[in-house]
C-alpha atoms as a PDB file:
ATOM      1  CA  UNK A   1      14.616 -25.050 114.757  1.00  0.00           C
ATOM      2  CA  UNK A   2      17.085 -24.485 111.647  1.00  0.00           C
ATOM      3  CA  UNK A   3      14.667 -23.200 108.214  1.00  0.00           C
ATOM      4  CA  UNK A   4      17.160 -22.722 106.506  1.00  0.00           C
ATOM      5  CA  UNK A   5      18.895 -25.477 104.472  1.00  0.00           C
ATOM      6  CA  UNK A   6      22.759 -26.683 104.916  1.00  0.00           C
ATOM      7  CA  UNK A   7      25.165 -27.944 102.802  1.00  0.00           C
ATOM      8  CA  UNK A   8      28.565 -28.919 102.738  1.00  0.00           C
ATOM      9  CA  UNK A   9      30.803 -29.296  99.220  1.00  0.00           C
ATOM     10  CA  UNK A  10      34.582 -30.587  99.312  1.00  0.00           C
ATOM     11  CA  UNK A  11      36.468 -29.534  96.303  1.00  0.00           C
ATOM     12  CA  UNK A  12      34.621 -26.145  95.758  1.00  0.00           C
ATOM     13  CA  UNK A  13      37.778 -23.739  94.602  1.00  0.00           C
ATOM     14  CA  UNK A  14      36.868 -24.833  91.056  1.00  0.00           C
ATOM     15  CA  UNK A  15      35.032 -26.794  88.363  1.00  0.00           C
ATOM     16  CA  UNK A  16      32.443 -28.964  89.716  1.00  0.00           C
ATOM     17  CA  UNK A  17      33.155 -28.071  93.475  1.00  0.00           C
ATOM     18  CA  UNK A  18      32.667 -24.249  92.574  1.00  0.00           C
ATOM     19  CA  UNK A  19      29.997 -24.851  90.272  1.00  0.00           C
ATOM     20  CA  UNK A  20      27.907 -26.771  92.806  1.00  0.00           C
ATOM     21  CA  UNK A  21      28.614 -24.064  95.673  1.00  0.00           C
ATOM     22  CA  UNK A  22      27.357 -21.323  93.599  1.00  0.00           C
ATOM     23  CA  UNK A  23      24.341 -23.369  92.875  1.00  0.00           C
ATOM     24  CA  UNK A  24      23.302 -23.820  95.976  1.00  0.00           C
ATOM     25  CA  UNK A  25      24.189 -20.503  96.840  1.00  0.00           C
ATOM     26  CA  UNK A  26      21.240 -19.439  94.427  1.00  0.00           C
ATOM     27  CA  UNK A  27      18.921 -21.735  95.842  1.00  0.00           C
ATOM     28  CA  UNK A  28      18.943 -20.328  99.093  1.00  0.00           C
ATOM     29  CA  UNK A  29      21.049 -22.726 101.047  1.00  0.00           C
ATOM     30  CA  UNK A  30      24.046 -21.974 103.571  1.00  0.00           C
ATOM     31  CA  UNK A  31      26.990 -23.703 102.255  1.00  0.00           C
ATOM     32  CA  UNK A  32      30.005 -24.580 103.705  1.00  0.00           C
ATOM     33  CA  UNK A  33      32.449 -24.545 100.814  1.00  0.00           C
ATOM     34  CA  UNK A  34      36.016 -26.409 101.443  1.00  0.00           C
ATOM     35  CA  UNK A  35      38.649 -24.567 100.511  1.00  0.00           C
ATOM     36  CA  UNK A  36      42.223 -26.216  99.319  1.00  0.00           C
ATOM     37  CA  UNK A  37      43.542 -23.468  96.563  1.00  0.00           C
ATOM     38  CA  UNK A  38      44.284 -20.289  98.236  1.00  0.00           C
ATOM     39  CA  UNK A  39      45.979 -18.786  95.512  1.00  0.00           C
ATOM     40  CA  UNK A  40      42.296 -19.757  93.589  1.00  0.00           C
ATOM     41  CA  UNK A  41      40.115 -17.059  94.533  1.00  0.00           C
ATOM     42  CA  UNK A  42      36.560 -17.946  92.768  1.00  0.00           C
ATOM     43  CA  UNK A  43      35.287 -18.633  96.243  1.00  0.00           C
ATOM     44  CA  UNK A  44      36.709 -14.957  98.006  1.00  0.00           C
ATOM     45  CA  UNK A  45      35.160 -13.376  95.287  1.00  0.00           C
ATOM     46  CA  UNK A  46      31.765 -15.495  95.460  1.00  0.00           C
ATOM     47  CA  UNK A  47      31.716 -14.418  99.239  1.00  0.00           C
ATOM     48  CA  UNK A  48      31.523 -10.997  98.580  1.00  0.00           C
ATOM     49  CA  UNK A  49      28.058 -11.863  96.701  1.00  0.00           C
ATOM     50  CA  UNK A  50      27.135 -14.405  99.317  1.00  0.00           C
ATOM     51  CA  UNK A  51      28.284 -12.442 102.529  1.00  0.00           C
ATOM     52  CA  UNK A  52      25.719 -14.411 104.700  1.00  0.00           C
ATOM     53  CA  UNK A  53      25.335 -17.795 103.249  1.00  0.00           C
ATOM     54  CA  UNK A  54      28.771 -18.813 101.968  1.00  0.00           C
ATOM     55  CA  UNK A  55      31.045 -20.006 105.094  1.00  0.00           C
ATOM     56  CA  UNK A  56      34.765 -20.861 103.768  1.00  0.00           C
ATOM     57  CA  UNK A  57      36.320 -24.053 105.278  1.00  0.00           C
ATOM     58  CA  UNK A  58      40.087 -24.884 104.765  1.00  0.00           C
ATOM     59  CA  UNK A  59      40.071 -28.146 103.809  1.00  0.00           C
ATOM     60  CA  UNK A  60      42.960 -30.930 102.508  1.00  0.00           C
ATOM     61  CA  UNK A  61      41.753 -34.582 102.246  1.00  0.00           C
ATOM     62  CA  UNK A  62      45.395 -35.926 102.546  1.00  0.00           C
ATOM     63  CA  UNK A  63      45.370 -35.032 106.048  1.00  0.00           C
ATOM     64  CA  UNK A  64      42.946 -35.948 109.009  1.00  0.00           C
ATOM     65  CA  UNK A  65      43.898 -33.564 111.503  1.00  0.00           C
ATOM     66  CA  UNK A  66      42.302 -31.102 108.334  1.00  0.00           C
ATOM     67  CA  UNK A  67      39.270 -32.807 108.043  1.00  0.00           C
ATOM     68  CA  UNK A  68      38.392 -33.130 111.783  1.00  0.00           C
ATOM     69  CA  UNK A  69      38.870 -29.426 112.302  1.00  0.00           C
ATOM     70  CA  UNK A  70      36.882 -28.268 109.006  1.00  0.00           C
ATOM     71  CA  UNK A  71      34.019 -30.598 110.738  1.00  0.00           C
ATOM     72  CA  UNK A  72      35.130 -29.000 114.119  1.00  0.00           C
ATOM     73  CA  UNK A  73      34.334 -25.535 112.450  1.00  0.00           C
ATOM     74  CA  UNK A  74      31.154 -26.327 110.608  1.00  0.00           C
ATOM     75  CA  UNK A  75      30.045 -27.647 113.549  1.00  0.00           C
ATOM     76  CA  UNK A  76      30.201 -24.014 115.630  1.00  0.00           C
ATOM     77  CA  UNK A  77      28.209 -23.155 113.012  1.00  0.00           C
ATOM     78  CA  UNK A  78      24.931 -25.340 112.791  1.00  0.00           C
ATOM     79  CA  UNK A  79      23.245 -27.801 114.406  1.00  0.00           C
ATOM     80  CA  UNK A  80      22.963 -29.934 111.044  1.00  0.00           C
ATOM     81  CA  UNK A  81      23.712 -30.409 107.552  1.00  0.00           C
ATOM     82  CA  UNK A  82      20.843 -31.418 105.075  1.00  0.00           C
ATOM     83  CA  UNK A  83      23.535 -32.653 102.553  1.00  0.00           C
ATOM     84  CA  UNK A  84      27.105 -33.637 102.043  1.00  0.00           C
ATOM     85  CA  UNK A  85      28.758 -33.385  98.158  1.00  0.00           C
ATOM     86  CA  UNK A  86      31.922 -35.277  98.624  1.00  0.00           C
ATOM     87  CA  UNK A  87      33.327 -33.852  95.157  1.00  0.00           C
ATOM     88  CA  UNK A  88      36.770 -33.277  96.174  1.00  0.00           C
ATOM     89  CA  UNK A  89      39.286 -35.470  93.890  1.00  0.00           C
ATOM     90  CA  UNK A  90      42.798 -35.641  92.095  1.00  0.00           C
ATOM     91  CA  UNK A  91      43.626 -37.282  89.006  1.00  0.00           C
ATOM     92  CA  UNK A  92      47.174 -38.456  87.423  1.00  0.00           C
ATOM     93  CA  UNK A  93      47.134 -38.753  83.843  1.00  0.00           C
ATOM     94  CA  UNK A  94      48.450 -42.154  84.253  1.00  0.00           C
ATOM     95  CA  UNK A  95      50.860 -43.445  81.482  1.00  0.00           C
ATOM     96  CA  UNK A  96      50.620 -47.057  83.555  1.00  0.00           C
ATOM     97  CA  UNK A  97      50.226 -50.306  81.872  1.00  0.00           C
ATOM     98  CA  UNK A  98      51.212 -53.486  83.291  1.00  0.00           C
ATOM     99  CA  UNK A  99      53.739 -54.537  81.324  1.00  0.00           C
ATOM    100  CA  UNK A 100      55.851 -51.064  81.799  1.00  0.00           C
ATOM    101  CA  UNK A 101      56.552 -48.543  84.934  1.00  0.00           C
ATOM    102  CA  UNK A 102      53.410 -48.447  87.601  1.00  0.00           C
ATOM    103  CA  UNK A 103      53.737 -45.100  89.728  1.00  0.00           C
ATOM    104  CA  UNK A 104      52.521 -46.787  92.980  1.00  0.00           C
ATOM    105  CA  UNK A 105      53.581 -43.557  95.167  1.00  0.00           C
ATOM    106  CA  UNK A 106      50.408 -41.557  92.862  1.00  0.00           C
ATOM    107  CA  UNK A 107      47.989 -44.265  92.785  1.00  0.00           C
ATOM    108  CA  UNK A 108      48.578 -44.007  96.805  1.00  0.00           C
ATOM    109  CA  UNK A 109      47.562 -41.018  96.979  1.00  0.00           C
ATOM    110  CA  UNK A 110      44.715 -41.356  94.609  1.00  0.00           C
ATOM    111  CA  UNK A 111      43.278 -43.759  97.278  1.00  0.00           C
ATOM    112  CA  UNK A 112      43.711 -41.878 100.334  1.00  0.00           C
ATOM    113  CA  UNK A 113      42.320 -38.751  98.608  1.00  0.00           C
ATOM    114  CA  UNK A 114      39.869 -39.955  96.652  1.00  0.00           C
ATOM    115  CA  UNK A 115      38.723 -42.970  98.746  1.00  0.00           C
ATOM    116  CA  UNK A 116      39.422 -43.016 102.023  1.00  0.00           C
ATOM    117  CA  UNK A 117      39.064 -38.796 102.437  1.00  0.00           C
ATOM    118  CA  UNK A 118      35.245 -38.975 101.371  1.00  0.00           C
ATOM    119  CA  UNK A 119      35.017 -41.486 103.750  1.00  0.00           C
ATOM    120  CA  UNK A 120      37.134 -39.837 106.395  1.00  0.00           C
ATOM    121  CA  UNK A 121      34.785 -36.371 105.654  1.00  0.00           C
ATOM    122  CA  UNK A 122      31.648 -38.405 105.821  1.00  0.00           C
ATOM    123  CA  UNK A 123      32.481 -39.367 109.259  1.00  0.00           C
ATOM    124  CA  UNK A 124      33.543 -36.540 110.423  1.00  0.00           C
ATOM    125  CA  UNK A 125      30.143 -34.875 109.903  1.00  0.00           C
ATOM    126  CA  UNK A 126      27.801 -38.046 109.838  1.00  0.00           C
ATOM    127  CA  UNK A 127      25.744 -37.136 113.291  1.00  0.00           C
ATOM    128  CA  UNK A 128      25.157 -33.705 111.527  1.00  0.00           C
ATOM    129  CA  UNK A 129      23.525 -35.308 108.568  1.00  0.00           C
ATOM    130  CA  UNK A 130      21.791 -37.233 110.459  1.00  0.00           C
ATOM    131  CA  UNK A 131      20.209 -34.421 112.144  1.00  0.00           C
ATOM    132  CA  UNK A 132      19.301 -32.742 108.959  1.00  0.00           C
ATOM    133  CA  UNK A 133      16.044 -32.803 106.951  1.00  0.00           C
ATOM    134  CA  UNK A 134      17.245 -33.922 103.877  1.00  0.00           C
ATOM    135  CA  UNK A 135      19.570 -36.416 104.922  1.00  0.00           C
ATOM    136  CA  UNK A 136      21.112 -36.407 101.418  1.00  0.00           C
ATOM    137  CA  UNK A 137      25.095 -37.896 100.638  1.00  0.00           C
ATOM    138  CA  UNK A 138      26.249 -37.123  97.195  1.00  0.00           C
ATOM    139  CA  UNK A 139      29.727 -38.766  96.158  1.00  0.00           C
ATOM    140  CA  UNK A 140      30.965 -37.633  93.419  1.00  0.00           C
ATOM    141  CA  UNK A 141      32.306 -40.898  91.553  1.00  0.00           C
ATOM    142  CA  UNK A 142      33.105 -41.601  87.793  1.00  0.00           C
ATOM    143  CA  UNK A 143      32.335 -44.044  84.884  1.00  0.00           C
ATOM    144  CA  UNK A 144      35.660 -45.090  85.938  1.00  0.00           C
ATOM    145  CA  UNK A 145      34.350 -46.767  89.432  1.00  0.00           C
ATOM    146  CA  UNK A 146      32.311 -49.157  87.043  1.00  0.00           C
ATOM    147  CA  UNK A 147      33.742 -52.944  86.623  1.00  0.00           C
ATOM    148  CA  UNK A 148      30.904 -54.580  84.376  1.00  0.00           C
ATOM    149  CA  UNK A 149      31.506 -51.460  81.590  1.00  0.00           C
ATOM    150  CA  UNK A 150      35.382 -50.865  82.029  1.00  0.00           C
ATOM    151  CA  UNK A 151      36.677 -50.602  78.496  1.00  0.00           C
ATOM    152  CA  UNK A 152      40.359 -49.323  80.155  1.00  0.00           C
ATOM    153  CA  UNK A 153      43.515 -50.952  79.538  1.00  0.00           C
ATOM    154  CA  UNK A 154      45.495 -48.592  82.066  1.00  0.00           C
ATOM    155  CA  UNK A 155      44.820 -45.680  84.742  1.00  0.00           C
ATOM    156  CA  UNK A 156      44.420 -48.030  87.929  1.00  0.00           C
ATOM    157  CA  UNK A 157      44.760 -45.403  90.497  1.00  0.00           C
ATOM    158  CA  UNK A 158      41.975 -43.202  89.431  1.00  0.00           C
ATOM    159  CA  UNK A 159      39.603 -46.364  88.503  1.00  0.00           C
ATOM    160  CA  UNK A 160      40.322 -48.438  91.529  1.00  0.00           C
ATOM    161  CA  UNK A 161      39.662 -45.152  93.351  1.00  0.00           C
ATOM    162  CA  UNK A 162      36.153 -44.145  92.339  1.00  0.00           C
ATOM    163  CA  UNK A 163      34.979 -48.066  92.362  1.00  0.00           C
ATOM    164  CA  UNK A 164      36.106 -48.222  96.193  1.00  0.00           C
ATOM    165  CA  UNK A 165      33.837 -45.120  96.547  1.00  0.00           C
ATOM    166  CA  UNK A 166      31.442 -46.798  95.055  1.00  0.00           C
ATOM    167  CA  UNK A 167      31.719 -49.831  97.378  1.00  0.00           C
ATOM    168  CA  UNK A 168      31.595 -47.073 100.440  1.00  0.00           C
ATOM    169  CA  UNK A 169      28.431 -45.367  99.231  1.00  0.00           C
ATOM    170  CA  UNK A 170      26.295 -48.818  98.958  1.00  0.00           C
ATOM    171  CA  UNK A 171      27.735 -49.657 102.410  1.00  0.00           C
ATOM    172  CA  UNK A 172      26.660 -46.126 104.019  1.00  0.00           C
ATOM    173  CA  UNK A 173      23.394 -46.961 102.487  1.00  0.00           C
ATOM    174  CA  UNK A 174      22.687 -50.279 103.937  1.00  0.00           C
ATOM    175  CA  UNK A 175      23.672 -49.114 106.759  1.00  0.00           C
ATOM    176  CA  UNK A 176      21.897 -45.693 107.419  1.00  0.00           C
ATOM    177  CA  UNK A 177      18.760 -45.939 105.067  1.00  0.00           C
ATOM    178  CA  UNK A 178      16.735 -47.358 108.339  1.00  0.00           C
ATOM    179  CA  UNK A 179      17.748 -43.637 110.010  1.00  0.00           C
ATOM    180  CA  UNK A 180      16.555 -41.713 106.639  1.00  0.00           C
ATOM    181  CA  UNK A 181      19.625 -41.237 104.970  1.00  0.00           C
ATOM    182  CA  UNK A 182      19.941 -41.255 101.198  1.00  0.00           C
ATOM    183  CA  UNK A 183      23.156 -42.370  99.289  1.00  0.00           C
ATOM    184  CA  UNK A 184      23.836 -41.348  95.886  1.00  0.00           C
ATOM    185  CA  UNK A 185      27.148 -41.944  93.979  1.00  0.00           C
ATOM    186  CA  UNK A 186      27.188 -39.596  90.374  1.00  0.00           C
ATOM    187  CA  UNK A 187      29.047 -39.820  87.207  1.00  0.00           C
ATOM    188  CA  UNK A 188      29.233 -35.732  86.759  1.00  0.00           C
ATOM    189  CA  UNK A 189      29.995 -36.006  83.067  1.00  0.00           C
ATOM    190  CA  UNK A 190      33.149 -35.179  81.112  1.00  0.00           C
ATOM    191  CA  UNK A 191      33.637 -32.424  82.349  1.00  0.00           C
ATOM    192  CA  UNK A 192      35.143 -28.753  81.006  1.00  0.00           C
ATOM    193  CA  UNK A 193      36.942 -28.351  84.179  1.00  0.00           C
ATOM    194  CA  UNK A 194      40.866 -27.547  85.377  1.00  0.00           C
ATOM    195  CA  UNK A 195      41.351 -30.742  87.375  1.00  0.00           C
ATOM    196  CA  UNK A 196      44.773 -31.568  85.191  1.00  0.00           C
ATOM    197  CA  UNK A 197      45.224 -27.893  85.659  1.00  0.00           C
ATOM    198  CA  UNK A 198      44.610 -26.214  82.473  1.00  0.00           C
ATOM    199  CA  UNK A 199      40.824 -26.393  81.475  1.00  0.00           C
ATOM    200  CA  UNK A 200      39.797 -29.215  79.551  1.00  0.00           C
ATOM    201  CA  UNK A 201      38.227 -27.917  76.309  1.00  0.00           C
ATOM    202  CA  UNK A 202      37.987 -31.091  74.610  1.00  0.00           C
ATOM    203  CA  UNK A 203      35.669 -32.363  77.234  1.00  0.00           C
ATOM    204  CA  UNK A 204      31.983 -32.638  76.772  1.00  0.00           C
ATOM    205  CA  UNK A 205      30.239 -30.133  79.312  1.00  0.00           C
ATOM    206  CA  UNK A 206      30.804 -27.379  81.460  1.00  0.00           C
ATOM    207  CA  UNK A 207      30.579 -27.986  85.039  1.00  0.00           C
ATOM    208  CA  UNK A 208      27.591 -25.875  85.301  1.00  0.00           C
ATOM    209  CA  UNK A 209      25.098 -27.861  83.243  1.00  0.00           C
ATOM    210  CA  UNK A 210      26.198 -30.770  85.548  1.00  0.00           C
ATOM    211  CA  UNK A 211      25.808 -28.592  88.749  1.00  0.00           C
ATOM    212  CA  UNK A 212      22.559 -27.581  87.744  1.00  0.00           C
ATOM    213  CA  UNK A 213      21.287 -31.363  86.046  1.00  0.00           C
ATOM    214  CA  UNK A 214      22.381 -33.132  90.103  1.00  0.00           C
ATOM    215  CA  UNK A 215      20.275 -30.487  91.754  1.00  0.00           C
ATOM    216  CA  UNK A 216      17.581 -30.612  89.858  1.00  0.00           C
ATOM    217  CA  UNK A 217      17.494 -34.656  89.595  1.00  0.00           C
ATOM    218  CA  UNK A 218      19.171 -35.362  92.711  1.00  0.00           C
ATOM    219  CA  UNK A 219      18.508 -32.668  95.565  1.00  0.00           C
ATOM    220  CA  UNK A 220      15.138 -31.463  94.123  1.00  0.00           C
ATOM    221  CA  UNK A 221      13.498 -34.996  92.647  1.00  0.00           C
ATOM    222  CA  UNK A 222      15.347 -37.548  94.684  1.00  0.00           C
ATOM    223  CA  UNK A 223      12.655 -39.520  95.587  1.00  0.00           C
ATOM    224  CA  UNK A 224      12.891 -40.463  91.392  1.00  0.00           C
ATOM    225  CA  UNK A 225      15.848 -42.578  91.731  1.00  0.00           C
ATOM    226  CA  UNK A 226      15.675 -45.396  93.826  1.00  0.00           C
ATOM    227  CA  UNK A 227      19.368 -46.809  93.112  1.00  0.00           C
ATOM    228  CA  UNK A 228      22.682 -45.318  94.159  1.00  0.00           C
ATOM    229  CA  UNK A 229      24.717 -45.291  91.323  1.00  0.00           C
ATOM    230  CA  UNK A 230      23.880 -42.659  88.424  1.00  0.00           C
ATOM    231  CA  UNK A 231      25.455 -40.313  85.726  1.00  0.00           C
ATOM    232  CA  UNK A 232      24.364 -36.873  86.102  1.00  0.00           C
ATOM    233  CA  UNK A 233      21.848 -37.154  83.483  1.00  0.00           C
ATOM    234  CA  UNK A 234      19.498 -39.835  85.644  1.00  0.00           C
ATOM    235  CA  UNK A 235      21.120 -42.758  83.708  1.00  0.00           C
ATOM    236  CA  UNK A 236      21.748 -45.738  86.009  1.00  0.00           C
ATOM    237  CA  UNK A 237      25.240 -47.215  86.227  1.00  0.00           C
ATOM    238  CA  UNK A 238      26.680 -50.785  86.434  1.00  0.00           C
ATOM    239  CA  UNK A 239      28.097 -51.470  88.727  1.00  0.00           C
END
């Protein structure tokens, strides 16, 4: 019998991802952290604190053969996961409107990273969830992903994105609640974080106070919010 919790974060080099990881971490869970920055080394460093607990998975969404063998290798390593944090994402800061020059090649890629790789991850590890005592999904989504309160006039890739992972976290949920499992898809904030590459100062928080307001609302008081799709401060979403 496995005591001790299991977790596994996409996305964990940095800003949310990292922030989440060393969260956990703290609580007492083993976390598999996926690993995409090498040259980044937050995560080497928060090893050496976390010797037993922190297991490092290399880990690229834009490539299956990647995914299936970071599943492959967190699988040698436990019999289940009590929760997945899909939190692994890229954004373009789109200049696209529709009556000028649409970048289809990036918006691609949006998709297939920020879409179809949580989805691709989720499978990859879905019997281990399954197996787990939580049985807790976390995608990371956006305000973006919402149609009913869209006030955007351009950045299609990134919002078509997050609403399709929207779309794939209500379907995992129909699908899987009878088995236990528990979807949630979370707005994380604006966060402080280096996802255009330099950090974002002019955003509103740092990733920590997100980190620490989805564990404590979603990990710790699930059973609170019935619905799927949330901001990181409990607020329901349209969707």
């Amino acid at each position: 019998m496995q005591l001790q919790k299991t977790v596994y974060i996409t996305g964990a080099d940095r800003g949310l991802g990292f922030a989440l990881t060393k969260k956990f971490l703290e609580a007492g869970y083993f976390t598999f952290a996926g690993r995409y920055l090498e040259e980044w080394n937050w995560l080497a460093e928060l090893q050496t604190e976390y010797p037993e607990n922190l297991k490092l998975v290399d880990l690229d969404l834009d490539s299956d053969s990647s995914i299936k063998k970071a599943a492959a290798e967190i699988a040698k390593n436990t019999d289940s996961l009590d929760l997945l944090i899909n939190n692994a994402g890229i954004f373009a800061p789109d200049v696209d409107d529709i009556l000028g020059e649409l970048d289809f090649e990036i918006m691609e890629k949006m998709y297939r990273v920020n879409s179809l790789g949580p989805l691709k991850v989720t499978h990859s590890v879905i019997e281990l969830l399954l197996k787990g005592e939580k049985k807790l999904l976390i995608n990371i989504s956006s305000e973006a992903g919402s149609i009913a309160d869209c006030p955007r006039k351009k950045e299609y890739g990134y919002s078509m994105s997050k609403t399709a992972v929207n779309m794939q976290s209500k379907i995992i949920q129909n699908h899987l609640q009878e088995k236990g499992l528990k979807v949630f898809a979370l707005h994380p904030g604006y966060l402080k974080t280096y996802m255009l590459g330099d950090k974002n100062e002019e955003a509103d928080i740092e990733a920590a106070e997100s980190a620490a307001e989805i564990f404590r609302r979603f990990v710790e008081a699930r059973k609170d919010y019935q619905k799927i799709y949330y901001d990181y401060q409990g607020n329901q979403l349209s969707w």
